[in-house]
C-alpha atoms as a PDB file:
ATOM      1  CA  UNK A   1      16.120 -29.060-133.783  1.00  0.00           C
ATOM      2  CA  UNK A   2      14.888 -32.262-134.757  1.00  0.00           C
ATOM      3  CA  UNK A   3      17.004 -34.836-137.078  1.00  0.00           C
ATOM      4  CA  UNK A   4      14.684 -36.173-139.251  1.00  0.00           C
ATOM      5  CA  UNK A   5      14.608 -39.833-140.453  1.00  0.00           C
ATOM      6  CA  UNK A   6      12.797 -41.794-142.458  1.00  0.00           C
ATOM      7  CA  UNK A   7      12.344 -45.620-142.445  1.00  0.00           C
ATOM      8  CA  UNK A   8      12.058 -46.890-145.894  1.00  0.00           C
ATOM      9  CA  UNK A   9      12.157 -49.273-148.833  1.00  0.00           C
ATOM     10  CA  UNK A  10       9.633 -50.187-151.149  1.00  0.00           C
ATOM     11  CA  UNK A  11      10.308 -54.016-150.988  1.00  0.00           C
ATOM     12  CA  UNK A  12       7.531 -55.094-148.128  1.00  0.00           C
ATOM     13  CA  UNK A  13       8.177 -57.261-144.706  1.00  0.00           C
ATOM     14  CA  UNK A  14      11.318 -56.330-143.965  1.00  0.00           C
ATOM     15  CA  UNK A  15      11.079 -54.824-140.841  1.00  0.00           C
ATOM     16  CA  UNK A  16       9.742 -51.180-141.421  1.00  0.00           C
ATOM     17  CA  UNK A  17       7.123 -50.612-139.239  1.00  0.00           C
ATOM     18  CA  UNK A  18       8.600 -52.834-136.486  1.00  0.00           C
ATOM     19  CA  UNK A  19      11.604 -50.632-136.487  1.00  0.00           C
ATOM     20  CA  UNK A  20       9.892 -47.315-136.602  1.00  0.00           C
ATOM     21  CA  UNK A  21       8.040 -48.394-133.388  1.00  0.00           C
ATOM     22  CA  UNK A  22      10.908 -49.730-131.690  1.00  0.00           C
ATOM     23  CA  UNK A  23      13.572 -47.543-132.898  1.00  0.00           C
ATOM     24  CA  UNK A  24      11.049 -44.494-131.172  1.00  0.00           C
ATOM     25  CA  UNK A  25      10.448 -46.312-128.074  1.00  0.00           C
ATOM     26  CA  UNK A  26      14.237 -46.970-127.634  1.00  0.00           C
ATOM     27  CA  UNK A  27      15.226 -43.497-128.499  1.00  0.00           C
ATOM     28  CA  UNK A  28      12.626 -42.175-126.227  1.00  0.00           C
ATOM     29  CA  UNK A  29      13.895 -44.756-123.247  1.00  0.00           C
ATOM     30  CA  UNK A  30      16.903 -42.935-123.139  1.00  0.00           C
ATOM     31  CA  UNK A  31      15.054 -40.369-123.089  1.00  0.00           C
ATOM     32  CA  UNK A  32      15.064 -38.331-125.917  1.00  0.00           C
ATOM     33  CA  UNK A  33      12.222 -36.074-127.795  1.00  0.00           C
ATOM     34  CA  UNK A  34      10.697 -38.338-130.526  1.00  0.00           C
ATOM     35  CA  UNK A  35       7.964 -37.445-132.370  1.00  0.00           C
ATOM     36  CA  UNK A  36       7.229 -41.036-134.964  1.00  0.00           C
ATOM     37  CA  UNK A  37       5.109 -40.349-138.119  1.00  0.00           C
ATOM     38  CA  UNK A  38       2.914 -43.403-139.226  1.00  0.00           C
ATOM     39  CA  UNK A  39       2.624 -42.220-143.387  1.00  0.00           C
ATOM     40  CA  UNK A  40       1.517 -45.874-143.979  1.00  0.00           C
ATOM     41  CA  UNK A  41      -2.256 -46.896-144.945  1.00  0.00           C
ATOM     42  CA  UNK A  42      -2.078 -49.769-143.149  1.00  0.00           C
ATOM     43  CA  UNK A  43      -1.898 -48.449-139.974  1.00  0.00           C
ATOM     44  CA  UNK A  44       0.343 -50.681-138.337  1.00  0.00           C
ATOM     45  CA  UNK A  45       2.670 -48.073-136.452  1.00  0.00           C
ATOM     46  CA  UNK A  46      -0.253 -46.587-134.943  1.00  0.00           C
ATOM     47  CA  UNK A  47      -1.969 -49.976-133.829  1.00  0.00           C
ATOM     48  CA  UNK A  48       1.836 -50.971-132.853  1.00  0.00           C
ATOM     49  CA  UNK A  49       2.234 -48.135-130.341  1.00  0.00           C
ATOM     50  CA  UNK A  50      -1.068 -48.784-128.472  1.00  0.00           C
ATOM     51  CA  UNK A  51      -3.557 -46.381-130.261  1.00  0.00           C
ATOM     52  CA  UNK A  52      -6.148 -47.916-132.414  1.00  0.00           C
ATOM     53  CA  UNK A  53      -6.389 -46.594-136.292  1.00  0.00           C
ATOM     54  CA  UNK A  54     -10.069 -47.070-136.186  1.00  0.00           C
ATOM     55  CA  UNK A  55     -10.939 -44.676-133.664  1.00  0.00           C
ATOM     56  CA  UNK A  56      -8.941 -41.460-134.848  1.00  0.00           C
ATOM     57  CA  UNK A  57      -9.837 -37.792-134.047  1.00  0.00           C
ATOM     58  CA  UNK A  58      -7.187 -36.743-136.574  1.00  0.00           C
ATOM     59  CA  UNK A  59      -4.436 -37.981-138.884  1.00  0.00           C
ATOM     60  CA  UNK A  60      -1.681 -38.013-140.704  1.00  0.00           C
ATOM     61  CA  UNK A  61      -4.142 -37.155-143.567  1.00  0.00           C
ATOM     62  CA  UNK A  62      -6.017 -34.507-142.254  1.00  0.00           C
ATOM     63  CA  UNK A  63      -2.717 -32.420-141.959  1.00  0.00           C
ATOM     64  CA  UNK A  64      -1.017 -34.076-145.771  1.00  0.00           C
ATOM     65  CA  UNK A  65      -4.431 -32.009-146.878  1.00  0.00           C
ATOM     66  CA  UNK A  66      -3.685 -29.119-144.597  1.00  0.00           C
ATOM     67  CA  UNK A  67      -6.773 -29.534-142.921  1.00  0.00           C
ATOM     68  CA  UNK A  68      -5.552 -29.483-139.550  1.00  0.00           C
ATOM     69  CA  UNK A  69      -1.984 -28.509-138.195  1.00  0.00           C
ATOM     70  CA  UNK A  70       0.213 -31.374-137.472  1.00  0.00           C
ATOM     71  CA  UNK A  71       0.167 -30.619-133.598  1.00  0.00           C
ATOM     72  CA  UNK A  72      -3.391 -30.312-133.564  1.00  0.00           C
ATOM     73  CA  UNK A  73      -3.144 -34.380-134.660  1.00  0.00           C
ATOM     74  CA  UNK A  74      -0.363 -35.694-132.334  1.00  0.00           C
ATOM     75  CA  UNK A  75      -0.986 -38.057-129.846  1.00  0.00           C
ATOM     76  CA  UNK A  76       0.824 -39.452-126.514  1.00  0.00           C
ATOM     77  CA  UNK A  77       1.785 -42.543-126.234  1.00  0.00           C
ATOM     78  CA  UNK A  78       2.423 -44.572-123.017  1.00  0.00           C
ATOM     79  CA  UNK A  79       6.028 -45.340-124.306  1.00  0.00           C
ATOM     80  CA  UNK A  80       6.820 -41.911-123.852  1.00  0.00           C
ATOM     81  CA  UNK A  81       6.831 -41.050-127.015  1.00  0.00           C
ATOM     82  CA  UNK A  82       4.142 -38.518-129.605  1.00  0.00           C
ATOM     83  CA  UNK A  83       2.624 -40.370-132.351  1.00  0.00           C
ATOM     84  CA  UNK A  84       1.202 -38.830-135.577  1.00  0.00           C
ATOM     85  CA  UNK A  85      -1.413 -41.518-136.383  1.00  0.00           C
ATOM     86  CA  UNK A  86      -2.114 -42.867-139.721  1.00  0.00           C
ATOM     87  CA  UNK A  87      -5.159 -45.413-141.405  1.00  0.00           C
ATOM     88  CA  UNK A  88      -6.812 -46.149-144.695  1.00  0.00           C
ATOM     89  CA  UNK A  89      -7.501 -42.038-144.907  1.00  0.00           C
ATOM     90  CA  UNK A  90      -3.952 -41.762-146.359  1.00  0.00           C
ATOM     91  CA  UNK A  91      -4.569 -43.865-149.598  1.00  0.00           C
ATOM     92  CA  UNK A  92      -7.170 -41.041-150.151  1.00  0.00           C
ATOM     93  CA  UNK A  93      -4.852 -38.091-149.442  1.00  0.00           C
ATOM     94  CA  UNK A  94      -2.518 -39.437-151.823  1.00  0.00           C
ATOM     95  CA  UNK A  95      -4.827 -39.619-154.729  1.00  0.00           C
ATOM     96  CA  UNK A  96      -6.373 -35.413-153.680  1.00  0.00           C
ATOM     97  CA  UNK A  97      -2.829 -34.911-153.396  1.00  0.00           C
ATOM     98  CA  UNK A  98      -1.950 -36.178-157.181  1.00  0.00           C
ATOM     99  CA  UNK A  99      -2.923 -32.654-159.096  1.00  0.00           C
ATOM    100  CA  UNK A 100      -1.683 -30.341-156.522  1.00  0.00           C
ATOM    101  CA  UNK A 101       1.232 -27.757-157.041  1.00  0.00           C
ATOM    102  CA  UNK A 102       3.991 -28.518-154.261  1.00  0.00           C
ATOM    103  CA  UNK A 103       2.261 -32.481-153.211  1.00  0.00           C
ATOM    104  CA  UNK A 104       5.519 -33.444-152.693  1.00  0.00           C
ATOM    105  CA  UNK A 105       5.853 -30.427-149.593  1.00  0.00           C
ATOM    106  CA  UNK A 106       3.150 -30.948-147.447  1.00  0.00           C
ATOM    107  CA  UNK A 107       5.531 -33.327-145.157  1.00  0.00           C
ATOM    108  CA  UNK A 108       7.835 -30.666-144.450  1.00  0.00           C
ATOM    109  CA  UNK A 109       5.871 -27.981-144.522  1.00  0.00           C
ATOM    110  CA  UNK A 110       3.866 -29.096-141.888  1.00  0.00           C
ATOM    111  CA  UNK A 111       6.674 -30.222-139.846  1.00  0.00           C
ATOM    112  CA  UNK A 112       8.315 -27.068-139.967  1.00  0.00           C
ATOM    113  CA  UNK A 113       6.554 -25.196-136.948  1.00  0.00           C
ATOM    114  CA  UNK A 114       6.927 -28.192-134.213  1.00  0.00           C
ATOM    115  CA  UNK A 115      10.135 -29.536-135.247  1.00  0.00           C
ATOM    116  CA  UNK A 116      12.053 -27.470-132.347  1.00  0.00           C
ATOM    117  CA  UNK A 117      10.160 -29.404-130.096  1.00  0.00           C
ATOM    118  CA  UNK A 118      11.700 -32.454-130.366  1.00  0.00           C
ATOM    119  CA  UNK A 119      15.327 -34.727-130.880  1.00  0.00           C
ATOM    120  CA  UNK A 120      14.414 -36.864-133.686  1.00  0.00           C
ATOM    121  CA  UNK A 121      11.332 -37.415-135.926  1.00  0.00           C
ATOM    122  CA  UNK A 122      10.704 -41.202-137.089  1.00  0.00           C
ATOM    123  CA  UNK A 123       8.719 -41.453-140.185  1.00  0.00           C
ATOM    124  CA  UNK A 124       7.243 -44.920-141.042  1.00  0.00           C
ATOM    125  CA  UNK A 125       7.212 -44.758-144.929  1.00  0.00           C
ATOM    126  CA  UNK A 126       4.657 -47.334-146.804  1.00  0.00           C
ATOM    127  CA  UNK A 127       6.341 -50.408-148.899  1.00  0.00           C
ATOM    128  CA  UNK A 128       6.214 -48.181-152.131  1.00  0.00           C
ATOM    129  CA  UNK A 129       8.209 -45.269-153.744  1.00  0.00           C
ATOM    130  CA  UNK A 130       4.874 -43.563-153.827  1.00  0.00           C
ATOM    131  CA  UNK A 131       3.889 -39.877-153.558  1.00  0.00           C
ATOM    132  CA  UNK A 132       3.692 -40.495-149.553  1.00  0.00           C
ATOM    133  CA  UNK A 133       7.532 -41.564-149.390  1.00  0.00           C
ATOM    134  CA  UNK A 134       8.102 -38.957-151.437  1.00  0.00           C
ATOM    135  CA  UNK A 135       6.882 -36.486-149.148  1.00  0.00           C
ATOM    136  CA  UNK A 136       8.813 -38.265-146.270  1.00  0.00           C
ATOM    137  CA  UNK A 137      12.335 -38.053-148.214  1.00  0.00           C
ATOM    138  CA  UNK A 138      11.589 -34.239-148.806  1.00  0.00           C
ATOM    139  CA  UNK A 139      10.980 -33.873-145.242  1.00  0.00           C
ATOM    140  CA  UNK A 140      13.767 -35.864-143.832  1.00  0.00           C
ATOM    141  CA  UNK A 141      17.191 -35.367-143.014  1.00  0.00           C
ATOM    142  CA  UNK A 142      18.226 -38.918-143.758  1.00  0.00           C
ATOM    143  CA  UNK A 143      16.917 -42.598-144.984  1.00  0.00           C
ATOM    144  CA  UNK A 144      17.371 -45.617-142.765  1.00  0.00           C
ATOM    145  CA  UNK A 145      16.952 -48.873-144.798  1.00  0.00           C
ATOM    146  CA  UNK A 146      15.945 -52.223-142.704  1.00  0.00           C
ATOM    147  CA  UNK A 147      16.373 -55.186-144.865  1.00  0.00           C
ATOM    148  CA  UNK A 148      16.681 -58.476-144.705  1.00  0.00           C
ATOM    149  CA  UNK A 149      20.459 -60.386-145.735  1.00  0.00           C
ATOM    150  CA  UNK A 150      18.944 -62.108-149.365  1.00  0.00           C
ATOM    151  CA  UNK A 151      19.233 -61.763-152.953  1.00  0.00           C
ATOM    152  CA  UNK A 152      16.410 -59.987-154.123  1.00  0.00           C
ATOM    153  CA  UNK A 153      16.723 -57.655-151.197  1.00  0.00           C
ATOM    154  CA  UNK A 154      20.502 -56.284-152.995  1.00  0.00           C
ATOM    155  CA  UNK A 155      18.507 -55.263-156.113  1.00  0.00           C
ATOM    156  CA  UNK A 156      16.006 -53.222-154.086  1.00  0.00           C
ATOM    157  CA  UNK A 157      18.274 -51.567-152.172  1.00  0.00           C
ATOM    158  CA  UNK A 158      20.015 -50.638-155.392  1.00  0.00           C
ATOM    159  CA  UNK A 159      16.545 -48.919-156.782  1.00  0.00           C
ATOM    160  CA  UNK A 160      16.206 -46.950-153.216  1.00  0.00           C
ATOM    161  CA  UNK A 161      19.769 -45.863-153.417  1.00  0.00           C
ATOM    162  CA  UNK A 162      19.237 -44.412-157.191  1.00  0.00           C
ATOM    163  CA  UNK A 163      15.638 -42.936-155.967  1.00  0.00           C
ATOM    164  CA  UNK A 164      17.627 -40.595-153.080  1.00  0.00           C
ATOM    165  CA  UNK A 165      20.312 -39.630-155.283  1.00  0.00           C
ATOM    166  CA  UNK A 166      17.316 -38.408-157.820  1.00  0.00           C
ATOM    167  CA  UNK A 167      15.714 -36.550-154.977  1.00  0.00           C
ATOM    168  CA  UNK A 168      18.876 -35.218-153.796  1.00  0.00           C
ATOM    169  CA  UNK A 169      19.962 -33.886-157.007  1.00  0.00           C
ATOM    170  CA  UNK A 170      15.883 -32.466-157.477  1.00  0.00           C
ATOM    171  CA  UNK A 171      14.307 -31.567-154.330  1.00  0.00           C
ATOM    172  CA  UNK A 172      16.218 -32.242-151.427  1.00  0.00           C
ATOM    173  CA  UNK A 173      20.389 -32.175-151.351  1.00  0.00           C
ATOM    174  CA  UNK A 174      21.060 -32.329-147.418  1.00  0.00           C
ATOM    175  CA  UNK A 175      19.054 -35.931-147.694  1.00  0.00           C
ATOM    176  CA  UNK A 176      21.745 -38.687-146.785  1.00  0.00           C
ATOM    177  CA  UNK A 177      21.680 -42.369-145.874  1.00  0.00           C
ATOM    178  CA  UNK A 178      21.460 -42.956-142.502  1.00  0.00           C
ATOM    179  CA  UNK A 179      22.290 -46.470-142.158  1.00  0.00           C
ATOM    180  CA  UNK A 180      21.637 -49.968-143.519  1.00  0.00           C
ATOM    181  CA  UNK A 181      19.537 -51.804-141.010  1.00  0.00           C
ATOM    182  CA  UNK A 182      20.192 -56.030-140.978  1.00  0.00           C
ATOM    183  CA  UNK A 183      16.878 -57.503-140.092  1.00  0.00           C
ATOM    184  CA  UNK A 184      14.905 -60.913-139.359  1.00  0.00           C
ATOM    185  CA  UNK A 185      18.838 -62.622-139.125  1.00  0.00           C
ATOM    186  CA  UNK A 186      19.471 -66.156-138.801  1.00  0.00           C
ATOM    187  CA  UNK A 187      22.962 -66.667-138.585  1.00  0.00           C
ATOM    188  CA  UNK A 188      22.332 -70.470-139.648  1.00  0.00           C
ATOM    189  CA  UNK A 189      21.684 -69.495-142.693  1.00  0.00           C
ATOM    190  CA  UNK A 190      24.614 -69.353-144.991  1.00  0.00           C
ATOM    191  CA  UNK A 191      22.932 -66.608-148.014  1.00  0.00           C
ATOM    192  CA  UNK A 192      22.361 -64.340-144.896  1.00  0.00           C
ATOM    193  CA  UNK A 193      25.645 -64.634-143.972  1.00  0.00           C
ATOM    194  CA  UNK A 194      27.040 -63.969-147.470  1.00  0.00           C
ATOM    195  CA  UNK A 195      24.853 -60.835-147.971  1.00  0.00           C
ATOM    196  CA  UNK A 196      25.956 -59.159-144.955  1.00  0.00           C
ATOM    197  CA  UNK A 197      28.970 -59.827-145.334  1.00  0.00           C
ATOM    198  CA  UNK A 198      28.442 -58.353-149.010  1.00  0.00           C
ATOM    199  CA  UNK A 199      26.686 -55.447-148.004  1.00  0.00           C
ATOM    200  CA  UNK A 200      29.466 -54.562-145.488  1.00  0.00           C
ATOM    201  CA  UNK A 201      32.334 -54.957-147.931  1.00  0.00           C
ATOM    202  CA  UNK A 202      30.294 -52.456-150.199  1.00  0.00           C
ATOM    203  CA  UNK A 203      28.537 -49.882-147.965  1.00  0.00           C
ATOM    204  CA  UNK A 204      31.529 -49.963-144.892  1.00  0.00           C
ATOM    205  CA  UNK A 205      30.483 -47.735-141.845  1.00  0.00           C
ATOM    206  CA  UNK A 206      27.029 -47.021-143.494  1.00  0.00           C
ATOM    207  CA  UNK A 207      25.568 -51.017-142.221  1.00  0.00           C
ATOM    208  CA  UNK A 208      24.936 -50.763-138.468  1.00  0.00           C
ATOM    209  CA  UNK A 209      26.797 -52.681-136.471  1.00  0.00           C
ATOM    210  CA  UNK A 210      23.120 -53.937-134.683  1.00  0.00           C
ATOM    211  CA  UNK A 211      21.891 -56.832-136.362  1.00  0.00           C
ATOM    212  CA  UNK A 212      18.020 -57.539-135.343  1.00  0.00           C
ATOM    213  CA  UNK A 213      17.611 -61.309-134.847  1.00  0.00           C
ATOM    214  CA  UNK A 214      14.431 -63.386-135.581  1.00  0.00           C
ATOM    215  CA  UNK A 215      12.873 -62.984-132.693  1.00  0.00           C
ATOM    216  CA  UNK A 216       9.307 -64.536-131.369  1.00  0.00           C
ATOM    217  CA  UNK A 217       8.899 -62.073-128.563  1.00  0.00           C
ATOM    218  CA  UNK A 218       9.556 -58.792-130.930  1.00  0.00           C
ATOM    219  CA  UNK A 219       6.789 -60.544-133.105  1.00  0.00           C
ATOM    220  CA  UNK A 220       4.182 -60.803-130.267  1.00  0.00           C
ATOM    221  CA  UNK A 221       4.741 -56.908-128.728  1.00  0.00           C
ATOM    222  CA  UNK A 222       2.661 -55.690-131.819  1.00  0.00           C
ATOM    223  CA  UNK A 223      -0.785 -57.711-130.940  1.00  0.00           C
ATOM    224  CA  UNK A 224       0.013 -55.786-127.415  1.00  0.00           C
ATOM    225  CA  UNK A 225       0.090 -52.531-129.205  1.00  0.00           C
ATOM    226  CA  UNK A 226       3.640 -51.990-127.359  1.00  0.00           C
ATOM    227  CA  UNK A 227       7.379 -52.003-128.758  1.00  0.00           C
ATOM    228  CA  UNK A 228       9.797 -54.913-127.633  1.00  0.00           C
ATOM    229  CA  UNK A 229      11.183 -52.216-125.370  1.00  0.00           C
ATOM    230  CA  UNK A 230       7.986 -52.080-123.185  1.00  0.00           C
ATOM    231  CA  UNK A 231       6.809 -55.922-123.920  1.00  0.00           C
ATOM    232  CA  UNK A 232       9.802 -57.589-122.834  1.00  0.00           C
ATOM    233  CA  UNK A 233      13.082 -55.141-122.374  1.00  0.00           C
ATOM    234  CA  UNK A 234      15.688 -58.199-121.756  1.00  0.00           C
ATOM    235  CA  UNK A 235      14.444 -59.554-125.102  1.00  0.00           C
ATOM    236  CA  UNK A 236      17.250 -60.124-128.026  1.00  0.00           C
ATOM    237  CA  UNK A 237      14.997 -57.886-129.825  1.00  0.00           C
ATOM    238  CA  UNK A 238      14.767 -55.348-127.531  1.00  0.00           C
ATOM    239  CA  UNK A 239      18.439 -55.510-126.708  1.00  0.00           C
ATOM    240  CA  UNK A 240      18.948 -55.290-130.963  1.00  0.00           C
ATOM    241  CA  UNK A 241      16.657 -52.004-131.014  1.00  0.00           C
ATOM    242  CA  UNK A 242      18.558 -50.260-127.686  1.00  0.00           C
ATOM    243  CA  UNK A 243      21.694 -50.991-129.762  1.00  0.00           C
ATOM    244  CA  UNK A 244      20.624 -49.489-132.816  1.00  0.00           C
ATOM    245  CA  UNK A 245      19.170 -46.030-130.772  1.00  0.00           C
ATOM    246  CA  UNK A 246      22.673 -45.831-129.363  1.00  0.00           C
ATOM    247  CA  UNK A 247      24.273 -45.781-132.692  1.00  0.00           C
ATOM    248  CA  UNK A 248      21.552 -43.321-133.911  1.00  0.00           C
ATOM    249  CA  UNK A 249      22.861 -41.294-131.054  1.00  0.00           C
ATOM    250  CA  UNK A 250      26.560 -41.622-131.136  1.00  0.00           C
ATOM    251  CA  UNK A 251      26.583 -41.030-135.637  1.00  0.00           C
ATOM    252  CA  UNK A 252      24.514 -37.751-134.219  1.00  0.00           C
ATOM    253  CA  UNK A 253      27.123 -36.486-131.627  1.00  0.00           C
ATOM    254  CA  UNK A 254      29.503 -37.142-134.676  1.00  0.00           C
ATOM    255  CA  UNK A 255      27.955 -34.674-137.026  1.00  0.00           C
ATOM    256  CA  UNK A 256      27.097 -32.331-134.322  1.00  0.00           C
ATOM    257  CA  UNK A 257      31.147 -32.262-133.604  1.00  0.00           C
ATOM    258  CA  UNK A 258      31.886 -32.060-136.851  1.00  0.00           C
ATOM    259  CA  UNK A 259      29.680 -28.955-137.212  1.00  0.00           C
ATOM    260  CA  UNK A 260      31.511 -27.782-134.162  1.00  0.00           C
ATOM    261  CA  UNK A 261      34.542 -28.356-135.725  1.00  0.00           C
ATOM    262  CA  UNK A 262      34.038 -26.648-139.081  1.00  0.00           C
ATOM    263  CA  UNK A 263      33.113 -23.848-137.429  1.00  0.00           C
ATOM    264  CA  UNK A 264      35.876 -23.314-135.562  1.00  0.00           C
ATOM    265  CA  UNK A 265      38.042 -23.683-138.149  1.00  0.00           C
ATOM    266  CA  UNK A 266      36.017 -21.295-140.364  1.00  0.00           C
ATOM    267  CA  UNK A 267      36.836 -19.059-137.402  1.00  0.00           C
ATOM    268  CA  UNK A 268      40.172 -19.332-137.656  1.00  0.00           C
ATOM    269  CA  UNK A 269      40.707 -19.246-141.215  1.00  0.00           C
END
C-alpha cells in the first residue's frame, strides 16, 4: 500500500513544487510506484512533468467534486511516473467545496480505491493552509517540509508544525512529519548556515541529511517540462533529489521493520 506524503508549507518559493516533481521522478528512477498529486492552482507540477495544464481532459478538480474517479484522471508521464493534473479549476473546487459536509475527505476518499497500486503518493500542496492542504494532510500519511535556512522561514515552520498537531489531534492521528527538507542552500552564506545548524540542534533525525543546493540547471528542467533527474542526471540538483529518494526509502524500510518487529514481539508476548 501506498505511503502517502505531502509536500507542504504555506510560506511560498521554497521549493515545493520543484521537490514534488523531482522527489517523484527520483523515486520512480529507482523504480518505484509513484503516483504525484498536483492540488496547486497554479499548475506548476503538471507543466513541470511535461503535460500542459491548459489542455486537460480531467483534473484534480473534477475528482475533489467527485465528478470523475481519480483513475479515470491520471495521466503517464515520460519520467515513469502517473500524474494527477491540476490548473486554475482547483481555486473553483475549493470555493463548491466550502459548504459541503466531509470537504475536508474528498482527498482520501478518492484515493482510497487506487492506493494499492502504487509505493508512494506525492502530493504537491498550494503555498496556503487552505481547504486544499487540508484535504492533502487528511489524506496523507506524513508532511515533508522544504524550506529554505532564514529567519522568517523558523516562524513558518513553527505555524505548520502547530497546524499538524491540530489535525492530528482532530481528523487525522497516524499523520507524522516526514522530514525537514533544506532548500535553495548557499553555504556562503553565514544566516543559512546558522539556521541549519539551528534547525538540526532542534528537530535531530527529522532534517534530512540532503541539502538541495542553488542550482541553475534544476531551475531550467521546469521550462523543459522535465525533473533535474531527466534534464541533466549528473546535476548537483539531481544528485540532491536521488539523495533525498534514498532517505525516503531507507526511513520506510525502518518503519516497515519496526512493524515487523512489533509484531513479533506481540507474538511472543
Amino acid at each position: 500500500m501506498a505511503r502517502i506524503i505531502a509536500i507542504a508549507n504555506q510560506k511560498g518559493g521554497v521549493g515545493k513544487t520543484t521537490t514534488a516533481v523531482n522527489l517523484a521522478a527520483a523515486l520512480a528512477a529507482t523504480p518505484k510506484r509513484v503516483l504525484l498529486i498536483d492540488l496547486d492552482a497554479q499548475g506548476n507540477a503538471t507543466m513541470g512533468s511535461g503535460i500542459d495544464k491548459r489542455d486537460l481532459h480531467a483534473s484534480t478538480c473534477d475528482v475533489l467534486l467527485e465528478e470523475l474517479h481519480a483513475e479515470d484522471a491520471i495521466m503517464e508521464t515520460a519520467e515513469g511516473f502517473d500524474l494527477l493534473p491540476g490548473n486554475t479549476d482547483l481555486t473553483a473546487a475549493e470555493i463548491e467545496l466550502m459548504d459541503e459536509e466531509g470537504r475536508e475527505q474528498r482527498l482520501k476518499r478518492a484515493l482510497e480505491p487506487i492506493r494499492e497500486r502504487y509505493d508512494f503518493i506525492i502530493i504537491d500542496c498550494p503555498p496556503a493552509l487552505s481547504l486544499l492542504t487540508l484535504n492533502a494532510l487528511n489524506a496523507s500519511d506524513s508532511v515533508l517540509v522544504p524550506m529554505q535556512c532564514e529567519y522568517y522561514a523558523l516562524e513558518g515552520l513553527t505555524a505548520l508544525l502547530q497546524t499538524i498537531d491540530a489535525i492530528k489531534q482532530k481528523l487525522n492521528p497516524e499523520l507524522e512529519v516526514e522530514g525537514v527538507l533544506r532548500t535553495m542552500f548557499d553555504v556562503r552564506n553565514n544566516l543559512a548556515n546558522a539556521v541549519s545548524a539551528e534547525l538540526v540542534n532542534h528537530f535531530g533525525d527529522k532534517v534530512f541529511r540532503t541539502i538541495v543546493p542553488r542550482n541553475v540547471r534544476l531551475a531550467e528542467a521546469p521550462s523543459h517540462g522535465q525533473s533535474i533527474v531527466g534534464y541533466d542526471k549528473s546535476s548537483r540538483g539531481a544528485i540532491a533529489y536521488l539523495g533525498l529518494a534514498g532517505e525516503v526509502l531507507r526511513r520506510q524500510r525502518e518503519r516497515e521493520q519496526q512493524k515487523k518487529d512489533d509484531k513479533v514481539t506481540e507474538t511472543q508476548a
